[in-house]
PDB file of N, CA and C in Angstrom:
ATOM      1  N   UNK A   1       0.825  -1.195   0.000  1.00  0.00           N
ATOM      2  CA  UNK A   1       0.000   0.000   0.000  1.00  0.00           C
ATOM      3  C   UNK A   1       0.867   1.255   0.000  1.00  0.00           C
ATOM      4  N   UNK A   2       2.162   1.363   0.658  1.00  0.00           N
ATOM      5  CA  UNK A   2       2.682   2.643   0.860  1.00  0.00           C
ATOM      6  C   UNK A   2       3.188   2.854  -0.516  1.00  0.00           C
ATOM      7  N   UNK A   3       3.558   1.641  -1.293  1.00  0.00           N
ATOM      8  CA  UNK A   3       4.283   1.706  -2.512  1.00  0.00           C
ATOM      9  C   UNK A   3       3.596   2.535  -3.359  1.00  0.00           C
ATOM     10  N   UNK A   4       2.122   2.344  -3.609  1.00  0.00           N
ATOM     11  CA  UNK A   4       1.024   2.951  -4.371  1.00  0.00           C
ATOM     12  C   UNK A   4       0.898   4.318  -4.050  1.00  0.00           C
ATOM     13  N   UNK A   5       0.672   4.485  -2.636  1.00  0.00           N
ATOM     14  CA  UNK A   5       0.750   5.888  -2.252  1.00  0.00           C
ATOM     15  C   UNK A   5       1.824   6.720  -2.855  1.00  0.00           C
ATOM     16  N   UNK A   6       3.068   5.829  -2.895  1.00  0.00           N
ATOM     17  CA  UNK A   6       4.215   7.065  -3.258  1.00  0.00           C
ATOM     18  C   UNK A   6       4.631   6.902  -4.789  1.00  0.00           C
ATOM     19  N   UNK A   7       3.952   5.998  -5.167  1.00  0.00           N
ATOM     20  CA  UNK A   7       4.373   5.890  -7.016  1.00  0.00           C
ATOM     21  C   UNK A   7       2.700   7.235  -7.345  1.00  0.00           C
ATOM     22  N   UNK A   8       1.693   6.907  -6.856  1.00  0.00           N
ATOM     23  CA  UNK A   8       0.368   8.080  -7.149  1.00  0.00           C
ATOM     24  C   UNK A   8       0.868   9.671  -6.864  1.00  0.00           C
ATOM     25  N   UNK A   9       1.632   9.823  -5.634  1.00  0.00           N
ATOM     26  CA  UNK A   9       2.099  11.135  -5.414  1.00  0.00           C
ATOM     27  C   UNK A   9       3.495  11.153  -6.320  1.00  0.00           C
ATOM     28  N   UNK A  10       4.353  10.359  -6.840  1.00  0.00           N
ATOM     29  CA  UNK A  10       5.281  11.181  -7.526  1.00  0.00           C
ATOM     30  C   UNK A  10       4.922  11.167  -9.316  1.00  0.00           C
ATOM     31  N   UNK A  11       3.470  10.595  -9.418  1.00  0.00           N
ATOM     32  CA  UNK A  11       2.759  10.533 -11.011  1.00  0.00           C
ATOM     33  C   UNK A  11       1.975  11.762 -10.602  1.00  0.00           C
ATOM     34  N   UNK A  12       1.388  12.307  -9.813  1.00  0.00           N
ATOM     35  CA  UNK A  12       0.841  13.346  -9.725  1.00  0.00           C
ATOM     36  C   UNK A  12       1.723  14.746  -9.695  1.00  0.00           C
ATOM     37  N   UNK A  13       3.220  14.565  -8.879  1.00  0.00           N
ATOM     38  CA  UNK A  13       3.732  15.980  -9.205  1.00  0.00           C
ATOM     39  C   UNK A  13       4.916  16.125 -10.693  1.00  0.00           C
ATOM     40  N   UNK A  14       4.941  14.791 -11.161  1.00  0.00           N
ATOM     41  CA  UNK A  14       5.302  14.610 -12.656  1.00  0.00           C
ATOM     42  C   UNK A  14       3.966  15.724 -13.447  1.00  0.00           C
ATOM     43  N   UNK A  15       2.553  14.968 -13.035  1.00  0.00           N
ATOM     44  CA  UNK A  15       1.303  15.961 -14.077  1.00  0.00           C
ATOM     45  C   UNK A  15       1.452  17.601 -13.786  1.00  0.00           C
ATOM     46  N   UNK A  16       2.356  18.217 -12.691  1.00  0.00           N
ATOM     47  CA  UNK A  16       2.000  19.266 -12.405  1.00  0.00           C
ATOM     48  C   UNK A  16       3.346  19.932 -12.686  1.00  0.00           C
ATOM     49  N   UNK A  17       4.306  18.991 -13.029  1.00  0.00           N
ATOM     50  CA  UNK A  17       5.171  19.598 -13.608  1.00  0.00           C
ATOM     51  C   UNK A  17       5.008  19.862 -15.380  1.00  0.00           C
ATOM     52  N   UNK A  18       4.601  18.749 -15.442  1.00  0.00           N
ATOM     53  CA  UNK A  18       4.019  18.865 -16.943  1.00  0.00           C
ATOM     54  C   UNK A  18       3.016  20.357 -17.377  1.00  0.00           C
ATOM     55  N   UNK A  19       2.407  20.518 -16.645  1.00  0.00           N
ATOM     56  CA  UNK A  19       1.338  21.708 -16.781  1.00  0.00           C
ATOM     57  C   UNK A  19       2.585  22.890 -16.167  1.00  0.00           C
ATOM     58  N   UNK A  20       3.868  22.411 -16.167  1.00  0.00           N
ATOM     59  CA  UNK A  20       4.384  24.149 -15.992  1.00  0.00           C
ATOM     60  C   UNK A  20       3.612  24.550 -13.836  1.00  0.00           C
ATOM     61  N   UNK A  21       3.615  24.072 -13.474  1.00  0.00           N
ATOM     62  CA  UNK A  21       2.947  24.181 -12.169  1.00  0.00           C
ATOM     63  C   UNK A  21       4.366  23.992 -11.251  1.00  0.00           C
ATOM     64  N   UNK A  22       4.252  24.297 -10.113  1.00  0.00           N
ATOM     65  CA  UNK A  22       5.257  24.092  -8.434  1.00  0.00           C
ATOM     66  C   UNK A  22       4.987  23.197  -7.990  1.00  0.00           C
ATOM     67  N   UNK A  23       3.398  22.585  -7.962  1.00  0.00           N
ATOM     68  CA  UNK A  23       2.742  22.157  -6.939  1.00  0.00           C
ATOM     69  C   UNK A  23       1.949  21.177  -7.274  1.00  0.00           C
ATOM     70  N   UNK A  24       1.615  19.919  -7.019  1.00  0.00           N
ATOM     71  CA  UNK A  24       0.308  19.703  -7.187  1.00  0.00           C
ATOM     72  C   UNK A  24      -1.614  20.348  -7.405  1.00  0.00           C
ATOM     73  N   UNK A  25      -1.101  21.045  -5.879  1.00  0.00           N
ATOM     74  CA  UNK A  25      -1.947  22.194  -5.481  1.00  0.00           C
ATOM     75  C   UNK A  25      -2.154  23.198  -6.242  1.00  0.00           C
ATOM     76  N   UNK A  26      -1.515  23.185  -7.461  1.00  0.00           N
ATOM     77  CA  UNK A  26      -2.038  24.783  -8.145  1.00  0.00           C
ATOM     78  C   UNK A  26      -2.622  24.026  -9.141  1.00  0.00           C
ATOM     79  N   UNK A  27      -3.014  22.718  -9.184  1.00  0.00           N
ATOM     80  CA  UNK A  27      -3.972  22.239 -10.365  1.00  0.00           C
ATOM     81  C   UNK A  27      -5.437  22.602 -10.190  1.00  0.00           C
ATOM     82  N   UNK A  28      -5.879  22.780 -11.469  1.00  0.00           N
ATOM     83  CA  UNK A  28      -7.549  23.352 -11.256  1.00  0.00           C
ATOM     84  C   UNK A  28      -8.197  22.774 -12.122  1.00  0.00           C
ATOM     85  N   UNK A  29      -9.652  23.088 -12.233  1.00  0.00           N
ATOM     86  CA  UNK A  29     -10.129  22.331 -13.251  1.00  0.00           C
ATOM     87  C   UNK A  29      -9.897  22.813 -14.767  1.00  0.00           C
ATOM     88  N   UNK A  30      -8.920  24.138 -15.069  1.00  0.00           N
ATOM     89  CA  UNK A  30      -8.596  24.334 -16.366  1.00  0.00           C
ATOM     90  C   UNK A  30      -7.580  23.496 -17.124  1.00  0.00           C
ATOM     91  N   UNK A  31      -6.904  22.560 -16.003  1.00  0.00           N
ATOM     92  CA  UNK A  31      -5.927  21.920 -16.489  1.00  0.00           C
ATOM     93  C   UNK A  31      -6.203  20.051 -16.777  1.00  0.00           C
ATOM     94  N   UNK A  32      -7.820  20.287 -16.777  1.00  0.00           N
ATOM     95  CA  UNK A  32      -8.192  18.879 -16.715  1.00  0.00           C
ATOM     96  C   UNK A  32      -8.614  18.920 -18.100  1.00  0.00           C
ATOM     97  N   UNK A  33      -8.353  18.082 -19.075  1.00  0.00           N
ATOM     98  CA  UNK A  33      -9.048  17.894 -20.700  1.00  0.00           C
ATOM     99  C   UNK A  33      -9.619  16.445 -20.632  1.00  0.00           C
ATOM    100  N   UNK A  34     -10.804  16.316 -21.149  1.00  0.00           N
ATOM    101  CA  UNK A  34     -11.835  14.925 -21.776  1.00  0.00           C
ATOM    102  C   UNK A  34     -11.392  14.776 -23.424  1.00  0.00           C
ATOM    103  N   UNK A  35     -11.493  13.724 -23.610  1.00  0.00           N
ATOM    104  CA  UNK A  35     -11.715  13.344 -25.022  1.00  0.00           C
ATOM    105  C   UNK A  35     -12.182  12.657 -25.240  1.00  0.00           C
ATOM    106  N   UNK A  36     -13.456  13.530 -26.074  1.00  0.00           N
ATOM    107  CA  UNK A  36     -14.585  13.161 -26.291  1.00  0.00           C
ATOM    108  C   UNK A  36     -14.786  11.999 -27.714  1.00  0.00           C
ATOM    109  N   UNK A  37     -16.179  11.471 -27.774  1.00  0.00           N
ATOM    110  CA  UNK A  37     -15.761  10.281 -28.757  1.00  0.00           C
ATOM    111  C   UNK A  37     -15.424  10.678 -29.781  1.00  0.00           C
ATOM    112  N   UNK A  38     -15.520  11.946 -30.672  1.00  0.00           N
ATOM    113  CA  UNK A  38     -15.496  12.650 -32.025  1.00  0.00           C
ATOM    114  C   UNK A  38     -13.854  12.777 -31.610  1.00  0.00           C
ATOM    115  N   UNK A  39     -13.210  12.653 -30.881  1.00  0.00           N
ATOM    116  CA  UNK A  39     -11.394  12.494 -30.734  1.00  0.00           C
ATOM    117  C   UNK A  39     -11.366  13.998 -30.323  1.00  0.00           C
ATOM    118  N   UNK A  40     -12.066  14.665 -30.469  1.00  0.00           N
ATOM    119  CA  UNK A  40     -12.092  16.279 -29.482  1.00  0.00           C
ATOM    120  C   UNK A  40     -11.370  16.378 -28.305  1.00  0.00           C
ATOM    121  N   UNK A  41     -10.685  17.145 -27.875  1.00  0.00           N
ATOM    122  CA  UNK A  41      -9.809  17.284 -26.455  1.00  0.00           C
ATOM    123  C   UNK A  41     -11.360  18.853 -26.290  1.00  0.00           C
ATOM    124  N   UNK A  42     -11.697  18.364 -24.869  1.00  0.00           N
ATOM    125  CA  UNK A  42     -12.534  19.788 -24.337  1.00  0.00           C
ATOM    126  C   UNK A  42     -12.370  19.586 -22.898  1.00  0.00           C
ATOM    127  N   UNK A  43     -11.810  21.088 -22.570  1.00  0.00           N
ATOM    128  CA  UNK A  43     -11.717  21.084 -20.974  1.00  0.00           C
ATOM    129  C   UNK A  43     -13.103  21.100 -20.368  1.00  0.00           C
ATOM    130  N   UNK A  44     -12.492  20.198 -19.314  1.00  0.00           N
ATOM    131  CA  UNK A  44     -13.490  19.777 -18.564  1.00  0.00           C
ATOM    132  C   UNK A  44     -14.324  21.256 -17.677  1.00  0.00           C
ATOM    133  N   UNK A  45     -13.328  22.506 -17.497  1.00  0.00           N
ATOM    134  CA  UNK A  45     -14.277  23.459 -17.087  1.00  0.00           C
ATOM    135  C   UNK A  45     -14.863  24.269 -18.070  1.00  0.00           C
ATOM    136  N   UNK A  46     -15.092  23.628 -18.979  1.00  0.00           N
ATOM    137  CA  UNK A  46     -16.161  24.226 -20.707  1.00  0.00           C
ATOM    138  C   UNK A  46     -17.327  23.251 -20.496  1.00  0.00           C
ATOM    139  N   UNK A  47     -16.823  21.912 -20.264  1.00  0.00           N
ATOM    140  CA  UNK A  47     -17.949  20.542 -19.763  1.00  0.00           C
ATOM    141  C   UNK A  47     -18.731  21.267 -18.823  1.00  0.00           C
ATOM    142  N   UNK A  48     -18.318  21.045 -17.804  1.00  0.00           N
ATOM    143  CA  UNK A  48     -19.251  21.754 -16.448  1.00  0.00           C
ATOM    144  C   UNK A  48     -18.600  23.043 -15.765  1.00  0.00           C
ATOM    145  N   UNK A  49     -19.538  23.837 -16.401  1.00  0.00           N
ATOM    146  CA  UNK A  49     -19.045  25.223 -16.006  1.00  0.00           C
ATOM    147  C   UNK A  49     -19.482  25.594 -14.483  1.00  0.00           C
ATOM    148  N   UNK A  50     -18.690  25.935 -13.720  1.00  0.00           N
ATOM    149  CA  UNK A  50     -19.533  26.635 -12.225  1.00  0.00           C
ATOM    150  C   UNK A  50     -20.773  27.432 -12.438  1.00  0.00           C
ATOM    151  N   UNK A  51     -21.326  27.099 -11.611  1.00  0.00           N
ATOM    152  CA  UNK A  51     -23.043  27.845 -10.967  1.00  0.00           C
ATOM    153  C   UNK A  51     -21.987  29.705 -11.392  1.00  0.00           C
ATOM    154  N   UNK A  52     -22.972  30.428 -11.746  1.00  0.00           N
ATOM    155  CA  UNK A  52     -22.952  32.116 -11.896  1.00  0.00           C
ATOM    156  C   UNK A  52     -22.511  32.661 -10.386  1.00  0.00           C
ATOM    157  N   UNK A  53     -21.264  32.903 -10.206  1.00  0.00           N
ATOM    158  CA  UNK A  53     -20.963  33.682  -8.527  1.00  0.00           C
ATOM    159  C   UNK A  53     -19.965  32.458  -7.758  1.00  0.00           C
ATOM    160  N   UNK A  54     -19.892  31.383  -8.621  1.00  0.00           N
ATOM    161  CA  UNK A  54     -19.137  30.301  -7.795  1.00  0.00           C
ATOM    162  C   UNK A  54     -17.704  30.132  -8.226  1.00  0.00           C
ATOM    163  N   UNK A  55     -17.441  30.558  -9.694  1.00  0.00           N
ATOM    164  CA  UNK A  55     -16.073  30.704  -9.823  1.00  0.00           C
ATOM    165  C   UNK A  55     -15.172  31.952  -9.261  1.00  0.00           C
ATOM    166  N   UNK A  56     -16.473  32.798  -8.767  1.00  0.00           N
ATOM    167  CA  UNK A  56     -15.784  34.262  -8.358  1.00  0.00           C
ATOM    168  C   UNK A  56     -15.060  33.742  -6.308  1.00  0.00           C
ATOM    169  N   UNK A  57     -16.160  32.639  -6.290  1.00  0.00           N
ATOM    170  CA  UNK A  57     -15.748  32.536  -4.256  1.00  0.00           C
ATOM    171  C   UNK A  57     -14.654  31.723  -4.281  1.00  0.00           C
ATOM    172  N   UNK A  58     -14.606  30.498  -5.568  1.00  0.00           N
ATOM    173  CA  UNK A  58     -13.040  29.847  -5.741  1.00  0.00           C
ATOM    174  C   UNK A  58     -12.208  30.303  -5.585  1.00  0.00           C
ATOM    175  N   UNK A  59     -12.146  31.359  -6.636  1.00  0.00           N
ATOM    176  CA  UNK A  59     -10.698  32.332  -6.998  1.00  0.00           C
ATOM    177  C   UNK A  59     -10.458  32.715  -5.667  1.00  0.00           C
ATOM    178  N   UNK A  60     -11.405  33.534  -5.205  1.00  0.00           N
ATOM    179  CA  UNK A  60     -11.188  34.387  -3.971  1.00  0.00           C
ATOM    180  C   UNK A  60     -10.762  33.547  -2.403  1.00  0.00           C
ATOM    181  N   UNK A  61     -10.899  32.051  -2.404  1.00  0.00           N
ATOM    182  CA  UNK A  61     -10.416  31.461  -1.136  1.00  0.00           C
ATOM    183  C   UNK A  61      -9.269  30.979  -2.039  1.00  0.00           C
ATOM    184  N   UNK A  62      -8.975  30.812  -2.800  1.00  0.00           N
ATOM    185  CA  UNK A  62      -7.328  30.478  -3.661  1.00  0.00           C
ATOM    186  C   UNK A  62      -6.549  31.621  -3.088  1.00  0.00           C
ATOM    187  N   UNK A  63      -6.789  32.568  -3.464  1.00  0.00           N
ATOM    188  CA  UNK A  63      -6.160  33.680  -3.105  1.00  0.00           C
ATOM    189  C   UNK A  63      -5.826  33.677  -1.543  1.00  0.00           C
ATOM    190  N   UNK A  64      -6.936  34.191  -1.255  1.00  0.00           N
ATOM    191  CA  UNK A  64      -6.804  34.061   0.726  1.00  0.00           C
ATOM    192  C   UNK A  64      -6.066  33.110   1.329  1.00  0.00           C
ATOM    193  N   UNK A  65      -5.864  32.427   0.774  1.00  0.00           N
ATOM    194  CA  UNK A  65      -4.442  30.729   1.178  1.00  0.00           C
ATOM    195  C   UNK A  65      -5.603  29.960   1.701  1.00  0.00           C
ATOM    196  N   UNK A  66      -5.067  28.856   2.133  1.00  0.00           N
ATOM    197  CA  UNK A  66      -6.268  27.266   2.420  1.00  0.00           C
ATOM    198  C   UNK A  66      -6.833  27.404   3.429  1.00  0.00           C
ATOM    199  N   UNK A  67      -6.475  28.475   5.019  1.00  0.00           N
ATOM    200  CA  UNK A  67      -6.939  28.669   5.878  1.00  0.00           C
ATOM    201  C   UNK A  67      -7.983  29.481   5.865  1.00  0.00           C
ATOM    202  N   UNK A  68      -8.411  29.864   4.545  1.00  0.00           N
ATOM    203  CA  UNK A  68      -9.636  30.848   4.242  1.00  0.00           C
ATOM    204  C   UNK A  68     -11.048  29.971   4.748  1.00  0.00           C
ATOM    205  N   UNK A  69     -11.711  30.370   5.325  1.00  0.00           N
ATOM    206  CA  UNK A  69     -12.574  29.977   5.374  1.00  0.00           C
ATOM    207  C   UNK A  69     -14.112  31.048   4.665  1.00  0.00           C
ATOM    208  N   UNK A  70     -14.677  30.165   3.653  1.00  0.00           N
ATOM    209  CA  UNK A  70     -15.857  30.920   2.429  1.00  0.00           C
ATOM    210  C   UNK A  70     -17.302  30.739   3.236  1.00  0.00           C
ATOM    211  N   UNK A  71     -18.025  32.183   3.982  1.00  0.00           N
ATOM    212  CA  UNK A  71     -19.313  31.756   4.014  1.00  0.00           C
ATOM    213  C   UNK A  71     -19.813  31.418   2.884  1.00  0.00           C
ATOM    214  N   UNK A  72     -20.852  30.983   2.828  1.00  0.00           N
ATOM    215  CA  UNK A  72     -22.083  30.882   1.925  1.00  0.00           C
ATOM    216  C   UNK A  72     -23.460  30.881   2.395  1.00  0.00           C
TER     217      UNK A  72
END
């Protein structure tokens, strides 16, 4: 089991190096692509776009660092 754990975390900061990223953590859903059956690459935040006012409270606890805490 630990083996999996640490081959998943060093395939995950390989993907975030790939995307030009520091971190795992700075992945978002712009950096996620589907391909669709027509062989189309479409990001997945074009697929399911956030509710109107919900990409604005993302950004804004990204910003604030992880200890942000977002009413709603």
């Amino acid at each position: 089991m630990m083996n999996y754990i640490l081959q998943l975390r060093q395939g995950v900061f390989a993907l975030a190096a790939a995307c030009g990223l520091a971190s795992p953590r700075e992945l978002n859903r712009t950096h996620v692509v589907y391909k669709n059956e027509y062989g189309r690459a479409v990001r997945v935040s074009d697929l399911f776009p956030y509710p109107r006012g919900a990409e604005r409270v993302t950004q804004t606890a990204r910003i604030a660092g992880d200890n942000a805490t977002v009413a709603r």
